[in-house]
Protein backbone atom coordinates (compact mmCIF):
# COMPACT_ATOMS: atom_id res chain seq x y z
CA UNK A 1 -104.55 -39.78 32.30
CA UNK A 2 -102.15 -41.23 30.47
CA UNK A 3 -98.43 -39.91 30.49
CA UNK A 4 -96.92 -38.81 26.81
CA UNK A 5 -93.70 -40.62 26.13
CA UNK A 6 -90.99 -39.31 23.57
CA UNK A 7 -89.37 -42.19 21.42
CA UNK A 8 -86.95 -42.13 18.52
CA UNK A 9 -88.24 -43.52 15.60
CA UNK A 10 -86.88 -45.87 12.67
CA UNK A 11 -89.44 -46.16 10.64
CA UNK A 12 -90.12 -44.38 7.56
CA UNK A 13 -93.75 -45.39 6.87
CA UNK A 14 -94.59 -44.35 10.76
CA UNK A 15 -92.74 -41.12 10.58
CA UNK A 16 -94.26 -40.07 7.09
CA UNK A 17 -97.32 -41.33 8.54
CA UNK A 18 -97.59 -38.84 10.88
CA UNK A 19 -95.80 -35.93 8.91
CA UNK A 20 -98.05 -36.06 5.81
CA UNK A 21 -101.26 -36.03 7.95
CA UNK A 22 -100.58 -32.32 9.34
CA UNK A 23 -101.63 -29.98 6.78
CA UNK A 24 -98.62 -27.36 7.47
CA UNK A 25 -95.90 -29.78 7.11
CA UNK A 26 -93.33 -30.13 4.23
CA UNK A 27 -90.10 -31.44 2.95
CA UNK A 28 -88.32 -29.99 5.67
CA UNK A 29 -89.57 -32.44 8.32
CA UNK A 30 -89.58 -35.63 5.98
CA UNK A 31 -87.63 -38.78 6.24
CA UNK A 32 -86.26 -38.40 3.13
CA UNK A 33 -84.47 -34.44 4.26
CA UNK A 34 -82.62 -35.81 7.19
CA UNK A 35 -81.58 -39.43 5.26
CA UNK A 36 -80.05 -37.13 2.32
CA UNK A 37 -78.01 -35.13 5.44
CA UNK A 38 -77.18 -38.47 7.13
CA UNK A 39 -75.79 -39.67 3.73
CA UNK A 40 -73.72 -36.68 3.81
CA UNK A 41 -71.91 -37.65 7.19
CA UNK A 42 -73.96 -35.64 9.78
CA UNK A 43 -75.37 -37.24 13.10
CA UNK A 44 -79.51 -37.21 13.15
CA UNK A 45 -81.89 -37.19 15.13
CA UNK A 46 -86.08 -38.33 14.75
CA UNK A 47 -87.88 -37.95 17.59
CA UNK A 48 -92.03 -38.36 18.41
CA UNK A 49 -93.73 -37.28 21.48
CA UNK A 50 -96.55 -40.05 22.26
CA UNK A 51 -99.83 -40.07 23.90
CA UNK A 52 -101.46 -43.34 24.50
CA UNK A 53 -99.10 -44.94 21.43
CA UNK A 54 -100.59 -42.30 19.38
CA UNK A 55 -98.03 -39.78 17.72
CA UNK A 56 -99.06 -36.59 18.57
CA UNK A 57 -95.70 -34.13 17.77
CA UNK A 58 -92.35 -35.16 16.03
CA UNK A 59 -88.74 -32.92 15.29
CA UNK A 60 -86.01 -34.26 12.89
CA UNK A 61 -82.68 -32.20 13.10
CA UNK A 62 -78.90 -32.93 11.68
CA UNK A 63 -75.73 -31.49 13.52
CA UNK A 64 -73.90 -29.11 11.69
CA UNK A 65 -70.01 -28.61 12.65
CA UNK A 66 -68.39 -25.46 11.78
CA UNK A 67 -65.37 -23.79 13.31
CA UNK A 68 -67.53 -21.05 14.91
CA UNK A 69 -69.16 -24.45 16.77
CA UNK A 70 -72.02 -27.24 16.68
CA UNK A 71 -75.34 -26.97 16.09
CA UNK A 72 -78.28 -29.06 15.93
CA UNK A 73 -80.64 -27.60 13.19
CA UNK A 74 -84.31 -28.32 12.77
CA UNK A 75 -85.93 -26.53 10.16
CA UNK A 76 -89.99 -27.03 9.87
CA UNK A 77 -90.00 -28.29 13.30
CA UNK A 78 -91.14 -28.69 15.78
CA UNK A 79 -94.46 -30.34 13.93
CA UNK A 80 -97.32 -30.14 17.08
CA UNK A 81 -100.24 -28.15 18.15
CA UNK A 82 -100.01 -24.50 19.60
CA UNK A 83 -102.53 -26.07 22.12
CA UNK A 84 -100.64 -28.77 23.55
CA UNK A 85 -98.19 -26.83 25.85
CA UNK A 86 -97.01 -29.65 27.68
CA UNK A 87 -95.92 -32.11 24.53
CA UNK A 88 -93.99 -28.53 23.62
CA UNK A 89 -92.29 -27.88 26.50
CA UNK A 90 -91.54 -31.91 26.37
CA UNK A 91 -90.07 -31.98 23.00
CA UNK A 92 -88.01 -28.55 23.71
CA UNK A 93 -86.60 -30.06 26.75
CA UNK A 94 -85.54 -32.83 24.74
CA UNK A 95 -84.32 -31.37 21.73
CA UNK A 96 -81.35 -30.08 24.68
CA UNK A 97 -81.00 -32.85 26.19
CA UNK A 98 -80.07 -34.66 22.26
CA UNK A 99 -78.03 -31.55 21.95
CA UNK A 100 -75.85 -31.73 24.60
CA UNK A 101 -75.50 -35.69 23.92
CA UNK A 102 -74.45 -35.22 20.61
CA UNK A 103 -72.17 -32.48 21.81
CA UNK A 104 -73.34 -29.01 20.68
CA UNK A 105 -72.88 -25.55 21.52
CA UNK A 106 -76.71 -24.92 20.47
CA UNK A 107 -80.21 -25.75 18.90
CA UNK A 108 -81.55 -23.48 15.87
CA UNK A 109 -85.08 -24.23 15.25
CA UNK A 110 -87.73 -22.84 13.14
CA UNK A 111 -90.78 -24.53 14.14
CA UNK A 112 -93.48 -24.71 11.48
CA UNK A 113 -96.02 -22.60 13.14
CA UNK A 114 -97.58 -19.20 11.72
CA UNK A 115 -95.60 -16.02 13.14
CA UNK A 116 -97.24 -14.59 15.69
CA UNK A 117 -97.30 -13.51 19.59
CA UNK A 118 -98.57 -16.61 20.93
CA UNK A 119 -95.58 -18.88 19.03
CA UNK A 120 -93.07 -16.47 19.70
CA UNK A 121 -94.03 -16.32 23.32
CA UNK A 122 -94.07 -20.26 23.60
CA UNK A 123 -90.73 -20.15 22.12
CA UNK A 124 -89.65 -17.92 24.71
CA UNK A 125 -91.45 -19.55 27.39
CA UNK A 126 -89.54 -22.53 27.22
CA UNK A 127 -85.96 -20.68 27.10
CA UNK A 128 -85.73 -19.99 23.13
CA UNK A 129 -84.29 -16.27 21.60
CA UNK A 130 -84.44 -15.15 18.40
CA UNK A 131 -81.37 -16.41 16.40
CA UNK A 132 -79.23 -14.25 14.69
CA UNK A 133 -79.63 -15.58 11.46
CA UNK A 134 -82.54 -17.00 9.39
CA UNK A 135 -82.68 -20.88 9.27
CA UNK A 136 -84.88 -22.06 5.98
CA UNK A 137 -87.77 -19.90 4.47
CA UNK A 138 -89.55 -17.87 7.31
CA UNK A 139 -91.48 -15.98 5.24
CA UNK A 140 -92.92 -17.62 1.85
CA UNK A 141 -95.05 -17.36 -1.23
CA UNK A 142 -97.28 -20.28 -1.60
CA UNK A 143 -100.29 -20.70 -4.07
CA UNK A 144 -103.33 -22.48 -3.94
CA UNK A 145 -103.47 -25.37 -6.50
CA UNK A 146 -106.28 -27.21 -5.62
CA UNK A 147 -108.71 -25.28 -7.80
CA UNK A 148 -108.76 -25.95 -11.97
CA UNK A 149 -105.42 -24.68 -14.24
CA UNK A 150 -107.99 -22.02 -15.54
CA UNK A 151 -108.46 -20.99 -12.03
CA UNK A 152 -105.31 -21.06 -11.69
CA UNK A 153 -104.29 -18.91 -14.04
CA UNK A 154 -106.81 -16.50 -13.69
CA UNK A 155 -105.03 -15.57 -10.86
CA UNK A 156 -101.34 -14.83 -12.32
CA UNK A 157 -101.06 -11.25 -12.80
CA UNK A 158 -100.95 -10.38 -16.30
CA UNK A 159 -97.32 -10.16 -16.86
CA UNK A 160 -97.07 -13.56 -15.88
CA UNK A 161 -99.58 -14.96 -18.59
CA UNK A 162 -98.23 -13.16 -20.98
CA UNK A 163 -94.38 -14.50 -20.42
CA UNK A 164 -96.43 -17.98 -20.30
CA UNK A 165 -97.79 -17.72 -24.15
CA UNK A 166 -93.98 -16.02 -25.27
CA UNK A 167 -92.67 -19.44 -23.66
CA UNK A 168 -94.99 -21.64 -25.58
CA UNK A 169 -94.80 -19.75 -28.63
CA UNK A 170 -90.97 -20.25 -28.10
CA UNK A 171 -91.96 -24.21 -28.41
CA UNK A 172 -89.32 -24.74 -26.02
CA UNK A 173 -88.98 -27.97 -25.25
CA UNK A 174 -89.51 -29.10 -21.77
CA UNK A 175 -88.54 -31.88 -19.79
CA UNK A 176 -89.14 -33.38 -16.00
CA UNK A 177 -85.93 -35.75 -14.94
CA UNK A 178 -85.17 -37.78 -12.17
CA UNK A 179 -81.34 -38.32 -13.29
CA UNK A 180 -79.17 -37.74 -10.34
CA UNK A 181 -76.69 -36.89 -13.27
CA UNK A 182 -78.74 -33.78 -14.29
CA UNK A 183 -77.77 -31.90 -11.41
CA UNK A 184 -74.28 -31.46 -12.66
CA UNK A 185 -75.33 -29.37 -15.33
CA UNK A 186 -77.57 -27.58 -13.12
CA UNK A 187 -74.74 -26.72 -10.57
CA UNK A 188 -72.41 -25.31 -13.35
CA UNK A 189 -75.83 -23.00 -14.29
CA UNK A 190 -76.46 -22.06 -10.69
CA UNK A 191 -72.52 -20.91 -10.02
CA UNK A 192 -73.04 -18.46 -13.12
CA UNK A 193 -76.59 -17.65 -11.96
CA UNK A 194 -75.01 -17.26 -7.96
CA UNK A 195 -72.56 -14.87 -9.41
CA UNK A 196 -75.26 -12.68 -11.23
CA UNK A 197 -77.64 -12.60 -8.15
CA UNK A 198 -75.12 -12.15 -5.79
CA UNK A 199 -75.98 -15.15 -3.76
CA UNK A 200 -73.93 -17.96 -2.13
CA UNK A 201 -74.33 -20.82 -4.03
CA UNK A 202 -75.04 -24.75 -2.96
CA UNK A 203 -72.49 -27.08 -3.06
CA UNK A 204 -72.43 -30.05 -5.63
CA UNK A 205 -72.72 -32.97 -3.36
CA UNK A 206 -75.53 -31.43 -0.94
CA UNK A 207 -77.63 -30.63 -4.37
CA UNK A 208 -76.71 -34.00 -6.13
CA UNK A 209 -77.34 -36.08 -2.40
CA UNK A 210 -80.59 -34.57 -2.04
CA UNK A 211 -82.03 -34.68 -5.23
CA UNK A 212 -80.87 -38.64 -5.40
CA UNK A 213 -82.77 -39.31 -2.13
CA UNK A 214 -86.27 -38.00 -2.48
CA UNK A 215 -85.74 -39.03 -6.37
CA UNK A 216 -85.54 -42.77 -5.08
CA UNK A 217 -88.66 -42.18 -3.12
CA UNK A 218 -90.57 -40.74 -6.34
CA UNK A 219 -90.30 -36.98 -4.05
CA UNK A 220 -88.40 -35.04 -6.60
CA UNK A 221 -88.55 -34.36 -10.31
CA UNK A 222 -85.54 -31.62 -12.11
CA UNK A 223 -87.84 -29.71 -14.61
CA UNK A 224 -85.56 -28.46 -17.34
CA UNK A 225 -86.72 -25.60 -20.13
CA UNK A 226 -84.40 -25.73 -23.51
CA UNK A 227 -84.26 -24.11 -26.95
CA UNK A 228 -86.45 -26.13 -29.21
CA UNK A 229 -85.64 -26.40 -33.04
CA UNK A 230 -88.40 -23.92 -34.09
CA UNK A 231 -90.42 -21.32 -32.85
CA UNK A 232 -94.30 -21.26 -33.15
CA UNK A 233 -94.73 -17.45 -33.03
CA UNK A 234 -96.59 -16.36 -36.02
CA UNK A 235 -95.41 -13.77 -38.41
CA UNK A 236 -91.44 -13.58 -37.45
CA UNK A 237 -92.71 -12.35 -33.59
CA UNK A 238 -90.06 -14.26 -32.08
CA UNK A 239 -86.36 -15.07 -33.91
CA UNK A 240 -85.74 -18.89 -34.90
CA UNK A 241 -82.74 -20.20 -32.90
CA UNK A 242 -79.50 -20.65 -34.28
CA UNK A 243 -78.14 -24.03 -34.72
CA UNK A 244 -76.14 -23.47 -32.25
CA UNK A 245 -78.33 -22.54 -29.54
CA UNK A 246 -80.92 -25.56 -30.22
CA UNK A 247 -81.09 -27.76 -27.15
CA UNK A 248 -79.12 -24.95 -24.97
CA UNK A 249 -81.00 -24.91 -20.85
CA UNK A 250 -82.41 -21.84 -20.24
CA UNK A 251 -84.05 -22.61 -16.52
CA UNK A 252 -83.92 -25.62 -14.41
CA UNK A 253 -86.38 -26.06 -11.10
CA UNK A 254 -85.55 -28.75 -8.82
CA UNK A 255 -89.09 -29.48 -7.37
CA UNK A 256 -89.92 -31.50 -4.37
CA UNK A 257 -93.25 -32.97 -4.41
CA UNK A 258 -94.54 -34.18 -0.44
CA UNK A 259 -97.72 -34.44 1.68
CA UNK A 260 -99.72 -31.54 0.26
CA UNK A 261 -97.33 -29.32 -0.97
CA UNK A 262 -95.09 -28.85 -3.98
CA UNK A 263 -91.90 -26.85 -3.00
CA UNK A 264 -89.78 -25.18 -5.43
CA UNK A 265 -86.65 -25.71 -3.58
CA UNK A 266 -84.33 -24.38 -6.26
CA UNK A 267 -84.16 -22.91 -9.15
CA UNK A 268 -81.57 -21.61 -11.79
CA UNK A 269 -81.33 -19.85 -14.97
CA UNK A 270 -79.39 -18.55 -17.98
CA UNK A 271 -78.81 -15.74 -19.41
CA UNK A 272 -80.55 -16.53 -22.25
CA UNK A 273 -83.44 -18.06 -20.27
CA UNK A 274 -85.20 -14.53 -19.35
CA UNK A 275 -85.31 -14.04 -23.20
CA UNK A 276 -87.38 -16.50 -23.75
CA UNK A 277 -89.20 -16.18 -20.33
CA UNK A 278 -88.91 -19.82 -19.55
CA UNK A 279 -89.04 -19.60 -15.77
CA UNK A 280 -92.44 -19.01 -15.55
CA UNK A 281 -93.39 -21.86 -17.34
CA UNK A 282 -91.22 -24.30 -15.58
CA UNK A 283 -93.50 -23.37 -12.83
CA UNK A 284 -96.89 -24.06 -14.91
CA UNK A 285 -95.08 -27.55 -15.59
CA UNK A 286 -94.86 -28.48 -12.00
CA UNK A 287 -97.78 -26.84 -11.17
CA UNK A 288 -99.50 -29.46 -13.82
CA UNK A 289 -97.47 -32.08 -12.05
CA UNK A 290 -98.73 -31.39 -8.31
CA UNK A 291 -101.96 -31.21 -9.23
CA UNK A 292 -101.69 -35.27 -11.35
CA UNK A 293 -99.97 -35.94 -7.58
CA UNK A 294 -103.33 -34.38 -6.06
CA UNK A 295 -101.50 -32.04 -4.36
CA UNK A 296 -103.06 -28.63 -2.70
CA UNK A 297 -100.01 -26.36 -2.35
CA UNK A 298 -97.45 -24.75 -4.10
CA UNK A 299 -94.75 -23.30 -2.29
CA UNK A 300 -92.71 -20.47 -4.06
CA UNK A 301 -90.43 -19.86 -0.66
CA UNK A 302 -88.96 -17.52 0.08
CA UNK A 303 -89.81 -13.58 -0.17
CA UNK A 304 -89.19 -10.30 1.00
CA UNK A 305 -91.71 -7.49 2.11
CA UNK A 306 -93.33 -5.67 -0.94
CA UNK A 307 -91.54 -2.53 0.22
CA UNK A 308 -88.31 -3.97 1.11
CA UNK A 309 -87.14 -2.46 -2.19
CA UNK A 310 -83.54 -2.74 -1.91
CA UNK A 311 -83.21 -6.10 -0.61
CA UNK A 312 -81.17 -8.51 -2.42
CA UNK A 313 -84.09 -10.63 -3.08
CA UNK A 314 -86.94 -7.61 -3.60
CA UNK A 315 -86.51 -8.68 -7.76
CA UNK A 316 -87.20 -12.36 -7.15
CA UNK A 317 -90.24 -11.82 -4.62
CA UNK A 318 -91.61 -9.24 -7.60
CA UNK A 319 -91.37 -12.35 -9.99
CA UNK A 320 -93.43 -15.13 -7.37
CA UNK A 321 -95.95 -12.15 -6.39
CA UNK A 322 -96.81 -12.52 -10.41
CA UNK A 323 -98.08 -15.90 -9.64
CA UNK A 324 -100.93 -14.52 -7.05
CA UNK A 325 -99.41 -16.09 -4.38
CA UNK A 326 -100.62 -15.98 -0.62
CA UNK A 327 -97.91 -14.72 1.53
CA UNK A 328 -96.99 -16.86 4.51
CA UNK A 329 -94.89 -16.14 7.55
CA UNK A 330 -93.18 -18.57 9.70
CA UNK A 331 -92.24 -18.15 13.57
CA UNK A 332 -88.43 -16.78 13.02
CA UNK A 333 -84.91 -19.35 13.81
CA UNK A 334 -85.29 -19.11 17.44
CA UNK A 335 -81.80 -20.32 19.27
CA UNK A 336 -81.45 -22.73 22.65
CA UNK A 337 -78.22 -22.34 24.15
CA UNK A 338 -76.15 -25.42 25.56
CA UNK A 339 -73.13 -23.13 25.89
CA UNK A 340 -73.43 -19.77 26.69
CA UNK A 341 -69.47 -18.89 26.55
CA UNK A 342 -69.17 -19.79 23.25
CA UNK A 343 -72.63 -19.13 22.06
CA UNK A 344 -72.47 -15.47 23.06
CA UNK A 345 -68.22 -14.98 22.83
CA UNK A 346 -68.36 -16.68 19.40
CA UNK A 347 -70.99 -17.51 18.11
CA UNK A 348 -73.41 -15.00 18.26
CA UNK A 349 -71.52 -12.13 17.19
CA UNK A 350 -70.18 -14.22 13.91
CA UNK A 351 -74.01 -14.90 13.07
CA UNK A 352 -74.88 -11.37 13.32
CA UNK A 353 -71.91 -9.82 11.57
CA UNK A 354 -72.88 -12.75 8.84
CA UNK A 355 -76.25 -11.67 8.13
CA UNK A 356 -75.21 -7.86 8.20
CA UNK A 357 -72.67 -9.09 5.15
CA UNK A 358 -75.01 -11.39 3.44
CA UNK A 359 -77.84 -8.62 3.62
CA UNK A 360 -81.03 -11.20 4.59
């Protein structure tokens, strides 16, 4: 029998390799997410498990320094069977030992496996708790794409085709860019549109760094919806736009297109954007773009229960539920500790004041 080996790997074409040929994977474990963090100064780490020079598991993680302390964060990983136990408890054994070489307090992971007893008792099997805060999407909307647009759209709810048609009758004019530049206009939308939604908004430079990396790689497009010069609405149904408002952005989706699965990453919009009910189709436009990629998936992320009604995010999750999505949940942020002092003196209780405040 021949002993599985764990290597670090340098290689883009081996590591996508691998990651694109498991049908759950996503952005969050390509080589393109951790070269955008090491661009933005943080240590990384790509490791493989191996079994007879055959890849059989990999995790990709960045360290992220904060005053609280250090963690090492891997979000869609590990990416490995339920079934093979040992490569698990191999790659969670190393995942520490890279921790504590690289100096952290502790590991967050959020492995991309379905939630359920058997991960969550694998997790805990080999030392893991629940973290006190969420790390990425656990629980998303994602919609089937591989069938035809009509299909497709047969299976929006009604309120959904209907905002579709408004948007077209709108003859808004719509655009897919892979400008690095067009992401400063989209941060100065998404601090108004933070503000409105009560969210905490991304930073410039993690937006602009990402969206310039998988851009290169012909991963990410920035679909953009803006006031056309005319309407096509017949008899007066909608009002022309002023002169002034012609060109204006009223939504912007930053889409990453990988493996199987479109993700809508982030999105942003106007004011004036849920007048003309452009959101909805921005996502027909990358829908239509996934599907010229050959792509099977598109992932909405992130949602809240259907009767979580006063969550912060209950409005949003109405709005992707329009789409007929599938709901999908993930095995929750699960925590190894490399220093219990300040793990549970510090850290801990910051994390779980932090989501109590931030109401996820």
């Amino acid at each position: 029998m021949v002993k599985p080996t764990l290597e670090t790997i340098e290689n883009r074409e081996v590591w996508d390799g691998f990651v694109v040929s498991r049908p759950e994977a996503n952005c969050l474990q390509s080589w393109s997410m951790m070269e955008a963090h090491a661009k933005m100064g943080q240590q990384i780490v790509r490791r493989a498990v191996l079994e007879g020079g055959k890849i059989i598991g990999v995790y990709s993680g960045f360290v992220e320094r904060a005053k609280k302390g250090t963690g090492l964060i891997i979000a869609g990983g590990p990416l490995v069977d339920l079934t093979k136990k040992s490569a698990i408890k191999m790659m969670l054994t190393d995942i520490k030992t890279q921790a504590q070489r690289l100096k952290c307090d502790f590991v967050r992971l959020r492995p991309q496996w379905e939630d359920s007893p058997e991960s969550r008792e694998i997790l805990r099997e080999n030392g893991a708790k629940k973290a006190p805060f969420y790390l990425s999407v656990e629980y998303a909307g994602v919609l089937d794409i591989s069938g035809t647009e009509q299909q497709i759209l047969a299976g929006f709810r009604q309120k959904a085709r209907r905002a579709i048609r408004k948007a077209e009758a709108a003859n808004l004019d719509i655009s897919a860019s892979v400008d690095p530049k067009e992401i400063d206009e989209f941060y100065q939308i998404e601090l108004d549109h933070a503000k409105r939604q009560a969210y905490v908004p991304f930073s410039k430079k993690f937006l602009k760094t990402q969206f310039e990396v998988f851009a290169a790689h012909d991963e990410a497009k920035l679909f953009i919806a803006r006031i056309g010069e005319k309407t096509n609405a017949k008899d007066g149904a909608e009002p022309q736009p002023s002169a002034d408002q012609v060109g204006a952005v009223l939504a912007e989706n930053f889409m990453i297109f990988y493996g199987q699965e479109a993700s809508y990453l982030y999105g942003v919009s106007t004011r004036l954007g849920t007048e003309y009910s452009a959101a909805p189709l921005l996502h027909l436009q990358a829908i239509r773009e996934a599907k010229k990629r050959g792509l099977t998936r598109y992932n909405f992320w992130g949602i809240v229960g259907v009767d979580e009604t006063k969550h912060r995010f209950y409005g949003v999750s109405v709005f992707k539920r329009g789409f007929g999505i599938s709901e999908l949940k993930y095995a929750p942020a699960h925590d190894l500790i490399i220093n219990p002092l300040r793990y549970y003196g510090i850290i801990y209780p910051l994390e779980s004041l932090r989501r109590k405040f931030r109401k996820v």
